[in-house]
Protein backbone atom coordinates (compact mmCIF):
# COMPACT_ATOMS: atom_id res chain seq x y z
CA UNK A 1 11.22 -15.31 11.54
CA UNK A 2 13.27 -11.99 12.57
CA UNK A 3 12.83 -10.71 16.00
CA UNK A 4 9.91 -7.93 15.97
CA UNK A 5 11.44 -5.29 17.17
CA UNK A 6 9.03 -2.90 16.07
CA UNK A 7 6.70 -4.70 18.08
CA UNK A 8 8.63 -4.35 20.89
CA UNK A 9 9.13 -0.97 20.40
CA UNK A 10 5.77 -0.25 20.12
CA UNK A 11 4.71 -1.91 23.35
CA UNK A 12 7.49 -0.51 25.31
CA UNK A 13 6.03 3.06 24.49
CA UNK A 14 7.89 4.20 21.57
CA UNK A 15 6.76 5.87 18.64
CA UNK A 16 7.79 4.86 14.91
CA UNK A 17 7.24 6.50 12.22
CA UNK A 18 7.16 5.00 7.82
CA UNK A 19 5.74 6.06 4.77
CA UNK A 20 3.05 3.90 2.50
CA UNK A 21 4.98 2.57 -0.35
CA UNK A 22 3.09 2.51 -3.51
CA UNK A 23 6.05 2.50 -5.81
CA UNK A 24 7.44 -1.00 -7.13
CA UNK A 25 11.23 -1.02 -7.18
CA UNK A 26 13.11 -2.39 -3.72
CA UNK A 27 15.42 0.65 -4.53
CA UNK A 28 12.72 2.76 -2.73
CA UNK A 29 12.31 0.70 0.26
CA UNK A 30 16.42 0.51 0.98
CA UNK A 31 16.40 4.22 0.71
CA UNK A 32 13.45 4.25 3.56
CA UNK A 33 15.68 2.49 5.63
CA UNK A 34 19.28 4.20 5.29
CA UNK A 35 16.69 7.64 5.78
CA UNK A 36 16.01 6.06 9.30
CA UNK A 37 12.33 5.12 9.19
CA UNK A 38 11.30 2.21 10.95
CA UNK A 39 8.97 0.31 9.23
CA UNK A 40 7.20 0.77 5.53
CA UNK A 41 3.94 -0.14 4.57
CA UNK A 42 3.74 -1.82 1.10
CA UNK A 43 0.09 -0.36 0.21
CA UNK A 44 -1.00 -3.28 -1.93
CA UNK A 45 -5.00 -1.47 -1.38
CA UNK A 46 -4.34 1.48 -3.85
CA UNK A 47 -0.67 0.43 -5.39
CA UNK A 48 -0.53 -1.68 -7.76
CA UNK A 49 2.23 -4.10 -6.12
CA UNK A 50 1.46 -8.11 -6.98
CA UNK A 51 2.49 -10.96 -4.24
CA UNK A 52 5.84 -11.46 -6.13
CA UNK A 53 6.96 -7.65 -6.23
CA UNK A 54 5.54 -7.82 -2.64
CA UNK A 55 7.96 -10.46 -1.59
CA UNK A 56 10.95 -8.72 -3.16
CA UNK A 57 9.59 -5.36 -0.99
CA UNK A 58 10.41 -7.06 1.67
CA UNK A 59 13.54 -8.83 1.36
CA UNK A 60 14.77 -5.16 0.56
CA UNK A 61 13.41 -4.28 4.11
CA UNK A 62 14.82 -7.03 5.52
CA UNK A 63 18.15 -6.02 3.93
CA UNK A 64 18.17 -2.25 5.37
CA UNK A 65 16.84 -3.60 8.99
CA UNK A 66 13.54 -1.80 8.26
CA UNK A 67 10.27 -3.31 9.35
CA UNK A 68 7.89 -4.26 6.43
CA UNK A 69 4.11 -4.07 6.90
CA UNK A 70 1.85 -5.05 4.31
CA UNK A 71 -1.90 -3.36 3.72
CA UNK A 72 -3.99 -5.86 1.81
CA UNK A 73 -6.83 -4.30 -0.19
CA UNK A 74 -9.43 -5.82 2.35
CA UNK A 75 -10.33 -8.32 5.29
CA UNK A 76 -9.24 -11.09 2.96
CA UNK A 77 -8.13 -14.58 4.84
CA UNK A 78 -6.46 -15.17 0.96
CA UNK A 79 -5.03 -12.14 1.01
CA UNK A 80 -3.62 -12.40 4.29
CA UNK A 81 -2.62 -15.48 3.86
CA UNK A 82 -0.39 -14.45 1.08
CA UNK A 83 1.26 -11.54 2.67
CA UNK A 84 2.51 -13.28 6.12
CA UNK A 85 3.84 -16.02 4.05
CA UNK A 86 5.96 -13.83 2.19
CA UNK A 87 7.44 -12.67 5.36
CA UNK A 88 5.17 -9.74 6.33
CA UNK A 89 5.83 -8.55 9.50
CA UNK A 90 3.06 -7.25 10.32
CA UNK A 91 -0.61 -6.83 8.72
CA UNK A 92 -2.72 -3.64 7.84
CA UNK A 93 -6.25 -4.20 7.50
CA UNK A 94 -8.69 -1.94 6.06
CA UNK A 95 -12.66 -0.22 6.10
CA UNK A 96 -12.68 -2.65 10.48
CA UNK A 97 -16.24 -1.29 10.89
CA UNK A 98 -17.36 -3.91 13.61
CA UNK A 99 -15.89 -6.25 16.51
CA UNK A 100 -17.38 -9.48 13.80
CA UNK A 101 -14.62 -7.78 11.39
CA UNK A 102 -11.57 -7.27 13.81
CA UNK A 103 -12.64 -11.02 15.27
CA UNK A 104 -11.86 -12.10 11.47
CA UNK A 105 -9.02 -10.13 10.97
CA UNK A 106 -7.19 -12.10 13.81
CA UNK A 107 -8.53 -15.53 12.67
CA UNK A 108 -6.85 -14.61 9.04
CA UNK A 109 -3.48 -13.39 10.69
CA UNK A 110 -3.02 -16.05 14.11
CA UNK A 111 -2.70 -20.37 13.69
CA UNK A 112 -4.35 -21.99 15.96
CA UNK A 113 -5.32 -21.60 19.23
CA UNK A 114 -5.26 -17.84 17.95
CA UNK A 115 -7.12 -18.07 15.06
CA UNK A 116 -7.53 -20.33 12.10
CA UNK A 117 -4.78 -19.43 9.27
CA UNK A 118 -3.77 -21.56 6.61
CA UNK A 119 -0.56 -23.99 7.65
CA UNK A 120 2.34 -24.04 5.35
CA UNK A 121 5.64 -24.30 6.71
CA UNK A 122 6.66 -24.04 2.98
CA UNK A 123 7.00 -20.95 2.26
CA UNK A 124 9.16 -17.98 2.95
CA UNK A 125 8.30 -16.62 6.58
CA UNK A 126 9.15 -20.30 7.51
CA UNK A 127 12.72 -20.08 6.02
CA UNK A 128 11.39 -22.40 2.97
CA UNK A 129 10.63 -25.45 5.70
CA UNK A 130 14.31 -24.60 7.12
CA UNK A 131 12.80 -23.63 10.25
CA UNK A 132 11.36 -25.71 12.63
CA UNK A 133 7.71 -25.55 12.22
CA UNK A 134 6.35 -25.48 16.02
CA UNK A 135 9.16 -22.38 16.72
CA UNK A 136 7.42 -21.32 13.52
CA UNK A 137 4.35 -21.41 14.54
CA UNK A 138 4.62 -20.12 18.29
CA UNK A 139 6.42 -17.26 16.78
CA UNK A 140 4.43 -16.01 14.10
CA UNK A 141 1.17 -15.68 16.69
CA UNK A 142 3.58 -14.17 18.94
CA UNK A 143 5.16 -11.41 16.56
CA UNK A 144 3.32 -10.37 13.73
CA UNK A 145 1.80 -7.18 14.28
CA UNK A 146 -1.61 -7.00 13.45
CA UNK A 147 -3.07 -3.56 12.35
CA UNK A 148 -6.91 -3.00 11.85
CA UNK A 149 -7.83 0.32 10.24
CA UNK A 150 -11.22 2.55 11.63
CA UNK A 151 -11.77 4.95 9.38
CA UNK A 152 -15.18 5.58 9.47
CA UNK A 153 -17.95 6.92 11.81
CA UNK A 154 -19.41 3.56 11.77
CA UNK A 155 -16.29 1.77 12.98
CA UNK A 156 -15.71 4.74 15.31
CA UNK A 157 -19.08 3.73 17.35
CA UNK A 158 -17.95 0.22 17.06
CA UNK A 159 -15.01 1.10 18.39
CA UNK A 160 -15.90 0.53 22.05
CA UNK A 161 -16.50 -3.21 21.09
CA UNK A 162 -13.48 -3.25 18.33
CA UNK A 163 -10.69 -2.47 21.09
CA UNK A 164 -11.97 -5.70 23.09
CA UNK A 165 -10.81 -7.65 20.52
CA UNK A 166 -7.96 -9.99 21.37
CA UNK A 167 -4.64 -10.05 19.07
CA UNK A 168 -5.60 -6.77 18.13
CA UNK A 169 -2.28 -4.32 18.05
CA UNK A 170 -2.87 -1.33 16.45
CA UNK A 171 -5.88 0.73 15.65
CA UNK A 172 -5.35 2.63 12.82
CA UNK A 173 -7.28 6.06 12.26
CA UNK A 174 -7.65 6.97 8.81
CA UNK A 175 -7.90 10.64 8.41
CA UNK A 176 -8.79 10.99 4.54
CA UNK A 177 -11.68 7.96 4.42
CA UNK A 178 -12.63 9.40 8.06
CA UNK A 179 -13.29 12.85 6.39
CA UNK A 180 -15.45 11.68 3.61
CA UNK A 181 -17.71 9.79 6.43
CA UNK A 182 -17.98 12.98 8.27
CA UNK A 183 -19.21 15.02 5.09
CA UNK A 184 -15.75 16.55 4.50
CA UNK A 185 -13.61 14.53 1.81
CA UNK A 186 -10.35 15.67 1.50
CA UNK A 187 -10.84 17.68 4.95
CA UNK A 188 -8.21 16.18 7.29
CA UNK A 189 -7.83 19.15 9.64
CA UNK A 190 -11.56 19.93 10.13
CA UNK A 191 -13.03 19.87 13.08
CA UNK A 192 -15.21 17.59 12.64
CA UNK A 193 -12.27 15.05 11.54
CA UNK A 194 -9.81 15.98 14.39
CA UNK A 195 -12.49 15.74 17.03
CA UNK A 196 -13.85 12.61 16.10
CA UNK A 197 -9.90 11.26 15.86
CA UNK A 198 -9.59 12.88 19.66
CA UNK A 199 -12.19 10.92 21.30
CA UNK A 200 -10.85 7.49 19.18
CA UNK A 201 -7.16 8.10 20.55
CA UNK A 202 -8.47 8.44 23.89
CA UNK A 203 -10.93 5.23 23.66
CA UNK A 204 -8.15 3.05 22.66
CA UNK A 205 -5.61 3.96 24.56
CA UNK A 206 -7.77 3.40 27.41
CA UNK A 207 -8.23 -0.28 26.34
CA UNK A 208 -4.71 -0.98 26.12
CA UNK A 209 -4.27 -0.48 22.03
CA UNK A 210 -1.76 1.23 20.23
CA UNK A 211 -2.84 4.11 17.80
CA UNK A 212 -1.55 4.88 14.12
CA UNK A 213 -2.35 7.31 11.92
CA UNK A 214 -1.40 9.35 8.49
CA UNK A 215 0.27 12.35 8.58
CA UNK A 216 2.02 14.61 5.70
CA UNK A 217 3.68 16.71 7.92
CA UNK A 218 6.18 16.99 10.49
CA UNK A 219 4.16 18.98 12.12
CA UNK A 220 1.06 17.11 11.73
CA UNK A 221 3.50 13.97 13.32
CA UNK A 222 4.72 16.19 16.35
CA UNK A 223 0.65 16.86 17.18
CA UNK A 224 -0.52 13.29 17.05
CA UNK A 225 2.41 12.06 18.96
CA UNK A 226 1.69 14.62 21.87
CA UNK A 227 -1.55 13.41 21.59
CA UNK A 228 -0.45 9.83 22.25
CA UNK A 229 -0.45 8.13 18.92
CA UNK A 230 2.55 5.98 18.75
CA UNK A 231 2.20 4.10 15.27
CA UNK A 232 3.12 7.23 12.76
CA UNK A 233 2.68 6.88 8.66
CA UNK A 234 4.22 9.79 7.70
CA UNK A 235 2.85 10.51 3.89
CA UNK A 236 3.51 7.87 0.71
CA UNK A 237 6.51 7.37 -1.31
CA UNK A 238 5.22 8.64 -4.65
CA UNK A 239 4.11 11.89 -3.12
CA UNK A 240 7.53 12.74 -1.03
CA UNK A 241 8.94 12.50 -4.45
CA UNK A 242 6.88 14.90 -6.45
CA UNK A 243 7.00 17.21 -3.85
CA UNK A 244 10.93 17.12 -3.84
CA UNK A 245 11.07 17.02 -7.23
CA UNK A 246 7.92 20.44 -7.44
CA UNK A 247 9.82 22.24 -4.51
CA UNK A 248 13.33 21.71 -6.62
CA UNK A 249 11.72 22.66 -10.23
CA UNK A 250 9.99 25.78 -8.50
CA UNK A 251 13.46 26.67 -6.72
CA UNK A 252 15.20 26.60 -10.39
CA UNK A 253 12.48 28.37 -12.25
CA UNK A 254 12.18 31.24 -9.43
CA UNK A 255 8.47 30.04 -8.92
CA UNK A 256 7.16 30.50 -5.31
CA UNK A 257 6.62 26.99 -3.29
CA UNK A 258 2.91 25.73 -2.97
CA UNK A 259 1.49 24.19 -0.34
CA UNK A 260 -1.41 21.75 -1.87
């Protein structure tokens, strides 16, 4: 395995910042990382990426020195499984709702005495068996980044009990699945949604976790980070493109720029 330095970074108080890829083609990860971004995260929840395109996702990160997290569609030991032994560097969880959920989460992503994921030293993260397998072990507990996503008011009053959890990195905040629990779909920057994100910042923080969240603004970014967040998905491939691409048609055309 590669050092983590986004790990590192992380933990020494630094904030990073990568978009959710949802597109297929390692083209699109390589241009994430000569843009700068530190880490992307191949959304395999609601893109339609298989374990095979997955793995060649991340040899492109690997190639352009850009960290490659992996969201699984749910708190699957399989699923995790499959990702880390690709060569995930870290692992993005979603719909934590209880401490029973984040406890299985780290069972999934840590070998023993950690947790209790499958052994294979046969696959890629182990350098195809290259690698010897105790430094292979000890190293894989020690750097993947393990990412548990709270994104509803139920895991929010869990929460307390969630951060406790041992092995437990980062706690994600979704904004968009947070809004529809508060009554609000789609309604990011409502009070409701930004308040109930506020108290969650300050709860972890307080209990020694790292905070993520999503953002599709630089502005949006610059807020959260003041607030402490440190763990930054800034918007999703597919959309940074269409909005290029609308902003460039509407420049041509003499149409005034939307904002949606």
């Amino acid at each position: 395995m590669r050092e983590h330095r986004l790990k590192q970074r992380l933990y020494s108080g630094q904030v990073v910042y990568g978009p959710f890829i949802k597109l297929t083609d390692p083209a699109i990860v390589e241009i994430a990382g000569h843009a700068g971004f530190d880490f992307v995260i191949i959304d395999t929840e609601h893109g339609p990426a298989s374990v095979e395109t997955m793995q060649n996702l991340i040899r492109a990160a690997e190639n352009v020195d850009i960290a490659p997290i992996v969201r699984v569609t749910e708190n699957n030991p399989g699923q995790i499984l499959r990702a880390m032994d690709v060569g995930a560097y870290g692992i993005q969880v979603p719909q934590i709702s209880l401490k029973s959920d984040a406890e299985a989460l780290i069972r999934a992503a840590k070998f023993h005495p950690a947790g209790e994921r499958g052994v294979c030293r046969y696959v890629r993260a182990a350098k195809y068996s290259s690698m010897d397998r105790f430094k292979y072990f000890r190293e894989a507990n020690e750097e993947t980044l393990v990412i548990a996503h709270v994104e509803g008011l139920d895991g929010l009053a869990n929460l307390p009990e969630i951060v406790q959890v041992d092995g437990l990195d980062v706690v994600f905040l979704g904004p968009y699945d947070l809004s529809q629990s508060c009554g609000v779909p789609g309604q990011v920057d409502h009070p409701k949604v930004i308040e109930a994100m506020m108290e969650a910042v300050r709860l972890a923080k307080n209990n020694g976790k790292i905070v993520g969240t999503f953002v599709e603004s630089v502005e949006k970014a610059k807020d959260w980070t003041a607030c402490g967040v440190q763990y930054i998905s800034y918007s999703v491939d597919a959309g940074i493109f269409y909005t290029a691409y609308d902003n460039i048609v509407r420049g041509l055309k003499g149409k005034e720029i939307e904002v949606k």
